[in-house]
Protein backbone atom coordinates (compact mmCIF):
# COMPACT_ATOMS: atom_id res chain seq x y z
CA UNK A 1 0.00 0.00 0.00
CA UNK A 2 1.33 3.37 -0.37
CA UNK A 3 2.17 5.82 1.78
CA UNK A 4 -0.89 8.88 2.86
CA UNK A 5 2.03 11.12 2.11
CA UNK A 6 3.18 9.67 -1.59
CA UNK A 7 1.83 10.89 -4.78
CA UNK A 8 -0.45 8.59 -6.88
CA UNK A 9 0.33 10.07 -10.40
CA UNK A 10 -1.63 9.31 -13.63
CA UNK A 11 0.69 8.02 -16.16
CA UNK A 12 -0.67 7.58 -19.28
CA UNK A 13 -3.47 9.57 -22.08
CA UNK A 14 -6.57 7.46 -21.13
CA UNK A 15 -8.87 6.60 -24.45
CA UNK A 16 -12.64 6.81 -24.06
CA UNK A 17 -14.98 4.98 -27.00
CA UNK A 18 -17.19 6.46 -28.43
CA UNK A 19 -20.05 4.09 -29.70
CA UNK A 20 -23.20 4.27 -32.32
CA UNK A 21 -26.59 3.79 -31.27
CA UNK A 22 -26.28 0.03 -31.98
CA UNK A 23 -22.97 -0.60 -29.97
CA UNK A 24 -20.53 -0.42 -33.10
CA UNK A 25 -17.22 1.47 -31.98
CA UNK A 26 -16.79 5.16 -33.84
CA UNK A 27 -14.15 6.56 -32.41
CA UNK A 28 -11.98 6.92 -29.44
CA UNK A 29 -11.39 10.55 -27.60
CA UNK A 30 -7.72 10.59 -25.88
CA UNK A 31 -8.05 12.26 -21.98
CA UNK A 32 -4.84 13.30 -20.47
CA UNK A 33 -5.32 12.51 -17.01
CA UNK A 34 -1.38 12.86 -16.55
CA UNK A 35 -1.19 16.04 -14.25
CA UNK A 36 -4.10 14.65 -11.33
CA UNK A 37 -2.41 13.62 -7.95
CA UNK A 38 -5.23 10.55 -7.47
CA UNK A 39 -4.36 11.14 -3.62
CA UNK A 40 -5.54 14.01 -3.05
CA UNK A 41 -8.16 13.90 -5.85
CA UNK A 42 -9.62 11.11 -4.01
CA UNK A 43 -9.85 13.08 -0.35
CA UNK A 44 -11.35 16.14 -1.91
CA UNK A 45 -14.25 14.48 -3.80
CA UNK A 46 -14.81 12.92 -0.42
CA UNK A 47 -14.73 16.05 1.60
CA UNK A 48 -17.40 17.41 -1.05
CA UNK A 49 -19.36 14.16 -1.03
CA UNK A 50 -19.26 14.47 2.77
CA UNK A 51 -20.98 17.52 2.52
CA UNK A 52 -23.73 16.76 0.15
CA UNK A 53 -24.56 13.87 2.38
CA UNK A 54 -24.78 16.22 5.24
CA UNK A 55 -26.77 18.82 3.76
CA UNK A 56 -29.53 16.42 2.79
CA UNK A 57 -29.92 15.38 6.52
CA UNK A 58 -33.37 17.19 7.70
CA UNK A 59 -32.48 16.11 11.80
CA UNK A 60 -36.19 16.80 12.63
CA UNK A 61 -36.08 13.72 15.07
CA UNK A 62 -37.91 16.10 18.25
CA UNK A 63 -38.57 14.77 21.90
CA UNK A 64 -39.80 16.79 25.06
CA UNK A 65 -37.34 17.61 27.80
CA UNK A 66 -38.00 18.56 31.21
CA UNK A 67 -39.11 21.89 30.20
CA UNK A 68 -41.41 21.13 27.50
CA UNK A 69 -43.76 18.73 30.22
CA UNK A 70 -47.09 20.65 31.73
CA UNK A 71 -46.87 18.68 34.94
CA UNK A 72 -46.49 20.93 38.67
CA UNK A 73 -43.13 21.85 39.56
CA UNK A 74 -43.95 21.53 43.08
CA UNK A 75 -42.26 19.05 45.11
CA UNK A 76 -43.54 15.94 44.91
CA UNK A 77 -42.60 15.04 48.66
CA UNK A 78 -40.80 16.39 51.75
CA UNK A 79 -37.37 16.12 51.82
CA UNK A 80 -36.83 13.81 55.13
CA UNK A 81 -39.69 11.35 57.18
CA UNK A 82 -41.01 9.73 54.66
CA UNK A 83 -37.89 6.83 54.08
CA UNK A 84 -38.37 6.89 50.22
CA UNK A 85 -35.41 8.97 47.74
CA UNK A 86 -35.66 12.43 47.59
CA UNK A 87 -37.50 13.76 44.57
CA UNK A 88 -38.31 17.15 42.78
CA UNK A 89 -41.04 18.17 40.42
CA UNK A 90 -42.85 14.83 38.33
CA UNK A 91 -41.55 16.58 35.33
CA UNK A 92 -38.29 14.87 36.00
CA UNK A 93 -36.33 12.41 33.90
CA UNK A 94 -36.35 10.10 36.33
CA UNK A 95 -39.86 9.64 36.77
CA UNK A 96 -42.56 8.45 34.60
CA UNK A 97 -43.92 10.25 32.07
CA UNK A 98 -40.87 12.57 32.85
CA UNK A 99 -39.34 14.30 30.33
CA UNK A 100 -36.53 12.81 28.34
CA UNK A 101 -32.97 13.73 29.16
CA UNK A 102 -30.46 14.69 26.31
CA UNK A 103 -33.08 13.40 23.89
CA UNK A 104 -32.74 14.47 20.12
CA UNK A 105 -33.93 17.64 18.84
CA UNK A 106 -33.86 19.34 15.95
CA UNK A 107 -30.29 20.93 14.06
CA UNK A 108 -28.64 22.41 11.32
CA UNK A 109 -25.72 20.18 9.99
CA UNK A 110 -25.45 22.28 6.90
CA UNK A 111 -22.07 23.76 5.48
CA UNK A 112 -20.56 24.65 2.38
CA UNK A 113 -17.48 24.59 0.25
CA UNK A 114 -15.98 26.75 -1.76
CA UNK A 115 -17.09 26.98 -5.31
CA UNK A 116 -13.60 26.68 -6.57
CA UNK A 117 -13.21 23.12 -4.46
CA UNK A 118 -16.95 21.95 -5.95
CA UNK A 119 -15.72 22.40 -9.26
CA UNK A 120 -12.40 20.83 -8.80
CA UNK A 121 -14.07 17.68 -7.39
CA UNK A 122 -16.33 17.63 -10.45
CA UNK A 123 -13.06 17.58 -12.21
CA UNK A 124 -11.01 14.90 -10.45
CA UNK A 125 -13.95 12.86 -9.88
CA UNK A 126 -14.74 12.70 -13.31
CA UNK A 127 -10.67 12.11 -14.15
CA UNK A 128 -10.84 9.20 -11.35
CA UNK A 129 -13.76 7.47 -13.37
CA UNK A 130 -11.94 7.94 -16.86
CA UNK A 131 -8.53 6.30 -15.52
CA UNK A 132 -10.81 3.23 -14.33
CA UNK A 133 -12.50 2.88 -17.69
CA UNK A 134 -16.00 3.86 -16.15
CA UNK A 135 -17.21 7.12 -18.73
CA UNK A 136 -19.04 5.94 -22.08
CA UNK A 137 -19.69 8.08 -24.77
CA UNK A 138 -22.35 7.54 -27.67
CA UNK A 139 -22.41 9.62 -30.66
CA UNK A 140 -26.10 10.75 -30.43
CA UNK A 141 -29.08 9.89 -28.37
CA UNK A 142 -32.51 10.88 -29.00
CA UNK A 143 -35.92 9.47 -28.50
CA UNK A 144 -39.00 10.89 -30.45
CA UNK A 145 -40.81 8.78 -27.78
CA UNK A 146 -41.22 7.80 -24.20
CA UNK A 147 -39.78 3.50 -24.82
CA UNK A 148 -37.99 2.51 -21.85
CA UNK A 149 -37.27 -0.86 -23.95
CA UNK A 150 -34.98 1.41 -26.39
CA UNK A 151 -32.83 2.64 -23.48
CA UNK A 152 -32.71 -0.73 -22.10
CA UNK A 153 -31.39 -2.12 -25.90
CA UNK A 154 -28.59 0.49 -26.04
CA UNK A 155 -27.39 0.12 -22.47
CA UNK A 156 -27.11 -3.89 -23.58
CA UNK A 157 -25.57 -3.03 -27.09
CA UNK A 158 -22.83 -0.85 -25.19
CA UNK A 159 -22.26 -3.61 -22.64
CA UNK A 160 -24.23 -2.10 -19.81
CA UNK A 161 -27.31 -2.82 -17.69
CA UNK A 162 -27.28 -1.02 -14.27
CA UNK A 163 -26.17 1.51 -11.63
CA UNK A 164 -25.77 3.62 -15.47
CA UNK A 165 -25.94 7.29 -15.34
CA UNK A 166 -26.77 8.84 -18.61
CA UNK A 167 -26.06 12.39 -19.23
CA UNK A 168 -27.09 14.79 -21.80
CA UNK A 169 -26.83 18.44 -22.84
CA UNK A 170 -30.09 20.17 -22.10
CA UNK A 171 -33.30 18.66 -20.94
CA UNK A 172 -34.36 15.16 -22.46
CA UNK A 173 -38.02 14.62 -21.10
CA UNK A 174 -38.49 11.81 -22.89
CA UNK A 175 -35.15 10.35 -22.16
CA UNK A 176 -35.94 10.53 -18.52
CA UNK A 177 -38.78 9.29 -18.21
CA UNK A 178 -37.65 6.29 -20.65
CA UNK A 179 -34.95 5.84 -17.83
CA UNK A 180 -37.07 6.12 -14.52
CA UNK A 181 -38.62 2.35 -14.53
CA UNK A 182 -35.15 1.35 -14.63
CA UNK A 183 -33.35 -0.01 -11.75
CA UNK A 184 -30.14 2.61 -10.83
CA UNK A 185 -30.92 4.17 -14.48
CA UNK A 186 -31.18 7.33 -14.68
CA UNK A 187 -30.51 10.60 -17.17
CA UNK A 188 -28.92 13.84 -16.16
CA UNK A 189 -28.81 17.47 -17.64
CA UNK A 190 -24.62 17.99 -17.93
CA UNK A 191 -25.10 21.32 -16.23
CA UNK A 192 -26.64 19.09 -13.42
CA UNK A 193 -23.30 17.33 -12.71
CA UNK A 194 -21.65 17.03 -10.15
CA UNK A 195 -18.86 14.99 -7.81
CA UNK A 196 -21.67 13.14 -5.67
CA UNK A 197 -23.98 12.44 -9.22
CA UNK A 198 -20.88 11.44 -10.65
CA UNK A 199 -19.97 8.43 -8.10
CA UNK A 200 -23.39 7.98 -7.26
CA UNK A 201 -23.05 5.24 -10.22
CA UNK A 202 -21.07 2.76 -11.50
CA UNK A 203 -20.93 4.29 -15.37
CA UNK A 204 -21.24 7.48 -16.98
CA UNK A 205 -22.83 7.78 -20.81
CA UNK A 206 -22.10 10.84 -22.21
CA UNK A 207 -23.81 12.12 -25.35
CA UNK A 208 -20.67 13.74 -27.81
CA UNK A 209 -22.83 16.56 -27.63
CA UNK A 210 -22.65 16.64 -23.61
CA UNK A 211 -18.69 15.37 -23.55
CA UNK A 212 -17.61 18.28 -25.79
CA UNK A 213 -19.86 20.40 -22.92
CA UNK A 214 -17.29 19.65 -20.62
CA UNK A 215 -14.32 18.12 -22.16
CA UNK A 216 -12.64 21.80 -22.02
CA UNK A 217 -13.29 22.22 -18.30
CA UNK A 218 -11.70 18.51 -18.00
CA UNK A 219 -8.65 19.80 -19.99
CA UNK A 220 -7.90 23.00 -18.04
């Protein structure tokens, strides 16, 4: 294993396929993925991931402390004569019907990175996936009509069948709701990506028309 403070360096141009409708090869596109430190690519799209995660949490979980219970807050006894414990006020955590001690109530766990880091995880996350052979590209993808069995053909004719992620320039309605009675299927808007969409599957299929979207960014 290496060492946390070694550099994991790309090493080679990494070719992506790009395929026809029916699963024939086109072309290849060549990636340079030589100048990403996969160490420290790899921690930041976690830190970001981390933070999407958190920022979905709602934390409404809500129980009633001593304060929050309408019982008296007289004493419940005297102090001394009568041989049992001492008590306070039945509102107590001890007691029943009491109120609940360091129960749950409801927080903000939101936070936010910088911009700058967001994009920069888009960018090594979508590097990482590249250098493991995991981005797809077909040369067009349109569907006059709402057929989930056509989406289900190409992913088969390009090798594929689930936890796919299929991304597109601009809004495919018919696309997505083709994908949606698919298992881990799913289409995306390219302006819609990010690091956690990104490894929230096992493949990406880019349209050419969505890869040339953000090929340059990739490049920079």
């Amino acid at each position: 294993m290496p060492n946390e403070g070694m550099k994991i360096m790309s090493k080679e141009l990494k070719e992506l396929n790009v395929f026809s409708k029916d699963g024939s090869k086109l072309a290849a596109i060549q990636l340079d993925t030589k100048d990403i430190d996969v160490t420290k690519a790899r921690r930041l799209v976690s830190d970001v991931c981390n933070m999407y995660l958190a920022n979905q949490k709602k934390h409404t979980a809500c129980v009633k402390g001593r304060a929050s219970i309408s019982y008296s807050k007289r004493k419940q006894r005297k102090q001394k004569g009568t041989g049992r414990a001492r008590a306070g006020h039945a509102s107590s955590p001890i007691w029943v019907g009491g109120g609940v001690a360091f129960g749950p109530r409801p927080r903000d766990t939101h936070y936010d990175i910088p911009k700058k880091l967001k994009r920069k995880a888009l960018r090594d996350s979508l590097l990482l996936k590249a250098m493991d052979d995991e981005i797809i590209i077909i040369d067009e993808l349109k569907l006059g009509e709402i057929k989930t069995k056509k989406v289900i053909e190409l992913l088969k004719s390009v090798g594929l069948e689930k936890s796919v992620k299929i991304v597109v320039n601009g809004v495919d309605k018919n696309l997505v709701l083709s994908c949606r009675n698919i298992p881990k299927v799913s289409a995306l808007n390219v302006k819609d990506l990010n690091a956690m969409e990104v490894i929230g599957a096992k493949k990406l299929v880019f349209t050419k028309e969505a890869f040339s979207e953000i090929e340059k960014f990739l490049v920079a």
